[in-house]
C-alpha atoms as a PDB file:
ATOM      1  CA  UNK A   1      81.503  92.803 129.580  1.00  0.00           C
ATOM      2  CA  UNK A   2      82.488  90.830 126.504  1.00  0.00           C
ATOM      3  CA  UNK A   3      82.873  92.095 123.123  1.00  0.00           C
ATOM      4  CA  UNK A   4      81.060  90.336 120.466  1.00  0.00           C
ATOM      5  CA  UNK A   5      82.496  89.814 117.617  1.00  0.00           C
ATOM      6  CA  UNK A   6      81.189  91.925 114.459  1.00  0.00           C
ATOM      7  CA  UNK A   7      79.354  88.979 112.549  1.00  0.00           C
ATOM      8  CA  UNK A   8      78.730  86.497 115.462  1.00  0.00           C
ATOM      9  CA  UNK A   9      77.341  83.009 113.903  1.00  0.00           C
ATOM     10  CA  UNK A  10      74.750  83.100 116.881  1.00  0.00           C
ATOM     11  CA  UNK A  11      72.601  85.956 115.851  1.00  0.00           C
ATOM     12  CA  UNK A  12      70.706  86.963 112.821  1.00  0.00           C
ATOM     13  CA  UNK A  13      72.173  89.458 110.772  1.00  0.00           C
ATOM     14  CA  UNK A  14      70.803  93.264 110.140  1.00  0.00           C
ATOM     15  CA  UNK A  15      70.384  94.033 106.588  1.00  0.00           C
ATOM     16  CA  UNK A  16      73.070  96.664 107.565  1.00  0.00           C
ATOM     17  CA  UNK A  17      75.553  93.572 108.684  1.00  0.00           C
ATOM     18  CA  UNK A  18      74.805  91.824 105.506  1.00  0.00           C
ATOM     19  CA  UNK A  19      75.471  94.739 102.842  1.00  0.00           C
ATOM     20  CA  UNK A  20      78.863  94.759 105.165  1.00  0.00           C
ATOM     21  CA  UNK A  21      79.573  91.504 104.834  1.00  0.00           C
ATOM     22  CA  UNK A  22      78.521  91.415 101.570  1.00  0.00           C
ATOM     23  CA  UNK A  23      81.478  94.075 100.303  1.00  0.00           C
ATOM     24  CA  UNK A  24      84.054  92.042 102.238  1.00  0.00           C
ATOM     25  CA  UNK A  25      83.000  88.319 100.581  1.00  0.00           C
ATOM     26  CA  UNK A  26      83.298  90.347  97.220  1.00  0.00           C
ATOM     27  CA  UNK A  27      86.576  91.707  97.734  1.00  0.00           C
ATOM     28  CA  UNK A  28      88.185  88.727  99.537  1.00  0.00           C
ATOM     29  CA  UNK A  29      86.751  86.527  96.232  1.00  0.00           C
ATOM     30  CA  UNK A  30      88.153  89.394  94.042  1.00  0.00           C
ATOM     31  CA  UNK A  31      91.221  89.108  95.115  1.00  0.00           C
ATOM     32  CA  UNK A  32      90.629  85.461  95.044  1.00  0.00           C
ATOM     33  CA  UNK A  33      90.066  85.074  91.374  1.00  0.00           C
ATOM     34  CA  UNK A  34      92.780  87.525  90.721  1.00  0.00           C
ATOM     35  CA  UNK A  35      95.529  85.026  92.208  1.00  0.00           C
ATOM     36  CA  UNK A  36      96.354  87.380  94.912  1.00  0.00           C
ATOM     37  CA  UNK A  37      97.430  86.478  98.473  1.00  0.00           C
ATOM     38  CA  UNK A  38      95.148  89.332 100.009  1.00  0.00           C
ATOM     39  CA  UNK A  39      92.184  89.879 101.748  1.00  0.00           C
ATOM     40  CA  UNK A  40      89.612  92.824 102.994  1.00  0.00           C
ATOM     41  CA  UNK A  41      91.432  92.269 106.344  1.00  0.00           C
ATOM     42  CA  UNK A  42      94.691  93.560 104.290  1.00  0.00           C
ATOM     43  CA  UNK A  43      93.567  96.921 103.114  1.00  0.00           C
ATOM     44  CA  UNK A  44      90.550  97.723 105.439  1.00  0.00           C
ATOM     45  CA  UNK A  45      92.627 100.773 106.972  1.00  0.00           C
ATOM     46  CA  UNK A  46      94.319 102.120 104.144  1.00  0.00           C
ATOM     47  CA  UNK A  47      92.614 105.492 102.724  1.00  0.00           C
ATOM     48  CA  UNK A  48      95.256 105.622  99.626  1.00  0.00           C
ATOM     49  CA  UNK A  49      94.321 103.979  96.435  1.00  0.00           C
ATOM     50  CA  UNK A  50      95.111 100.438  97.208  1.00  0.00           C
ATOM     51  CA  UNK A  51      93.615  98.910  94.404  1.00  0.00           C
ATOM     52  CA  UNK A  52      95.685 100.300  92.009  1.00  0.00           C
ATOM     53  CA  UNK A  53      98.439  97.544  93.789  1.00  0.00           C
ATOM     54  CA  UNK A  54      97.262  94.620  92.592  1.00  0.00           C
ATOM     55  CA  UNK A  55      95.504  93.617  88.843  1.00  0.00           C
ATOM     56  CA  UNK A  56      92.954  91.943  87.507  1.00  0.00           C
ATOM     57  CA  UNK A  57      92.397  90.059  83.550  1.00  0.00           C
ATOM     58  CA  UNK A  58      89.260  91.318  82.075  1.00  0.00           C
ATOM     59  CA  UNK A  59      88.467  87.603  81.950  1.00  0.00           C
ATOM     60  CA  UNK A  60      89.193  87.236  85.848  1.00  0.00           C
ATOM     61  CA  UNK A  61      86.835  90.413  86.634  1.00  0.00           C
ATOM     62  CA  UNK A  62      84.379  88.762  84.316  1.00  0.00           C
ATOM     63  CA  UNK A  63      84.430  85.808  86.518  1.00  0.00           C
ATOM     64  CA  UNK A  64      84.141  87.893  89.451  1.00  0.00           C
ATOM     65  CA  UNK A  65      80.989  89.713  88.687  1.00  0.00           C
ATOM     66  CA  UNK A  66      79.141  86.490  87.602  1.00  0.00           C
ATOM     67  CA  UNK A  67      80.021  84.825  91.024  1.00  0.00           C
ATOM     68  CA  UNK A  68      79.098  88.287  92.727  1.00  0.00           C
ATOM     69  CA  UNK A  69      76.008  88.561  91.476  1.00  0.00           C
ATOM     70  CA  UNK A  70      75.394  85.161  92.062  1.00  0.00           C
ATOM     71  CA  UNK A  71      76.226  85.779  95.463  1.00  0.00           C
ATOM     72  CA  UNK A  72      74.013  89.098  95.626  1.00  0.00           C
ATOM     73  CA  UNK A  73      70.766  87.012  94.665  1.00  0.00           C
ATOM     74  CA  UNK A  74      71.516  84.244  97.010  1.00  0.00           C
ATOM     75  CA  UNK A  75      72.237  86.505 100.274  1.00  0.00           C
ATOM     76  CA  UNK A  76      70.651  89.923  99.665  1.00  0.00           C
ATOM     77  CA  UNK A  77      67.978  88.517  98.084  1.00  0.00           C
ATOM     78  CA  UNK A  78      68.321  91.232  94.998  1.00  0.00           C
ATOM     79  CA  UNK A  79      66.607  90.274  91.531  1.00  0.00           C
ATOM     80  CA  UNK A  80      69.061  89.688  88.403  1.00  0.00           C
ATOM     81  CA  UNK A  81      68.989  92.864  87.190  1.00  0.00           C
ATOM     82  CA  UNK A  82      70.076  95.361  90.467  1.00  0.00           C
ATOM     83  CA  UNK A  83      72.313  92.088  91.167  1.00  0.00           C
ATOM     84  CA  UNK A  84      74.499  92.999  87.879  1.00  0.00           C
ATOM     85  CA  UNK A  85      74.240  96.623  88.428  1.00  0.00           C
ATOM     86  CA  UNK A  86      75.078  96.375  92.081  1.00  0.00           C
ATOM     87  CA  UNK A  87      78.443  94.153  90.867  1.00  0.00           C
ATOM     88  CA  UNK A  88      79.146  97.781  88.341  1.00  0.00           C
ATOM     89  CA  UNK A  89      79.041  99.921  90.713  1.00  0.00           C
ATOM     90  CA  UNK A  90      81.114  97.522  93.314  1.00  0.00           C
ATOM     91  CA  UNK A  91      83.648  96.677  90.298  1.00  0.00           C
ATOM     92  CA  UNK A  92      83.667 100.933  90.027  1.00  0.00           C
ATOM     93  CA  UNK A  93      83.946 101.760  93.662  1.00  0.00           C
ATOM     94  CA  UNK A  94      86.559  98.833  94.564  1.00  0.00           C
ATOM     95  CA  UNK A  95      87.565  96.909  91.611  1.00  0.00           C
ATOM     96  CA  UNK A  96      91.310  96.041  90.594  1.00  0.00           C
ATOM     97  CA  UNK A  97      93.126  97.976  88.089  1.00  0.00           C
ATOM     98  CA  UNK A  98      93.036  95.606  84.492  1.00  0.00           C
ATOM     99  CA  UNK A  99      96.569  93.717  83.819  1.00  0.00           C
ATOM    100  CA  UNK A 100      95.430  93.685  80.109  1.00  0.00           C
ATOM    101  CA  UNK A 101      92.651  96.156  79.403  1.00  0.00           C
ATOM    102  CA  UNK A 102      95.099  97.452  76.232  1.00  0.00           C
ATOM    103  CA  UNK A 103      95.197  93.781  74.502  1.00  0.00           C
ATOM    104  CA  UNK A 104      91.694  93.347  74.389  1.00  0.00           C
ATOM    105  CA  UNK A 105      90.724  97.216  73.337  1.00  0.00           C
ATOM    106  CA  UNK A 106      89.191  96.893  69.711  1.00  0.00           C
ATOM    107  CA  UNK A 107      90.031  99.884  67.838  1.00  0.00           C
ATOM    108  CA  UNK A 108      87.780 100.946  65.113  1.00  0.00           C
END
């Protein structure tokens, strides 16, 4: 018996498969973005807290979430608003660490 692979091109996806491939695409385009040489493939079996190896600009995260939830409406078919709250709690769960979060603080 063969083995199919996970997202075969030949069959319609689940909304389960999507949501899955969904987190991947976001990822591999974070990392993307951030100039970094690594994909979901990369860090799919590590259970330590990987994304504290690699940064992100605030500007490049920025970028990130606007092309995620771009992403979200086009192929989870999510409205505007739980788009950009989806790409929070994505950029919470597995976002990059920020390479300049302390330059662009604004103290009062």
């Amino acid at each position: 018996m063969a083995v199919r692979p996970k997202f075969s091109m030949g069959k319609r996806l689940t909304v389960k498969e999507k949501k899955e491939k969904a987190i991947i695409d976001l990822i591999n385009k974070m990392f993307e973005i951030a100039g970094h040489s690594v994909t979901h493939d990369d860090i799919k079996d590590r259970r330590d807290d990987w994304y504290t190896d690699w940064t992100i600009t605030m500007d490049q995260n920025e970028r990130w979430k606007e092309w995620g939830e771009k992403y979200l409406i086009k192929n989870l078919g999510m409205s505007k608003f739980g788009a950009e709250r989806e790409m929070g709690m994505v950029a919470l769960v597995w976002g990059l660490k920020f390479s300049d979060f302390e330059n662009n603080i604004k103290i009062s």
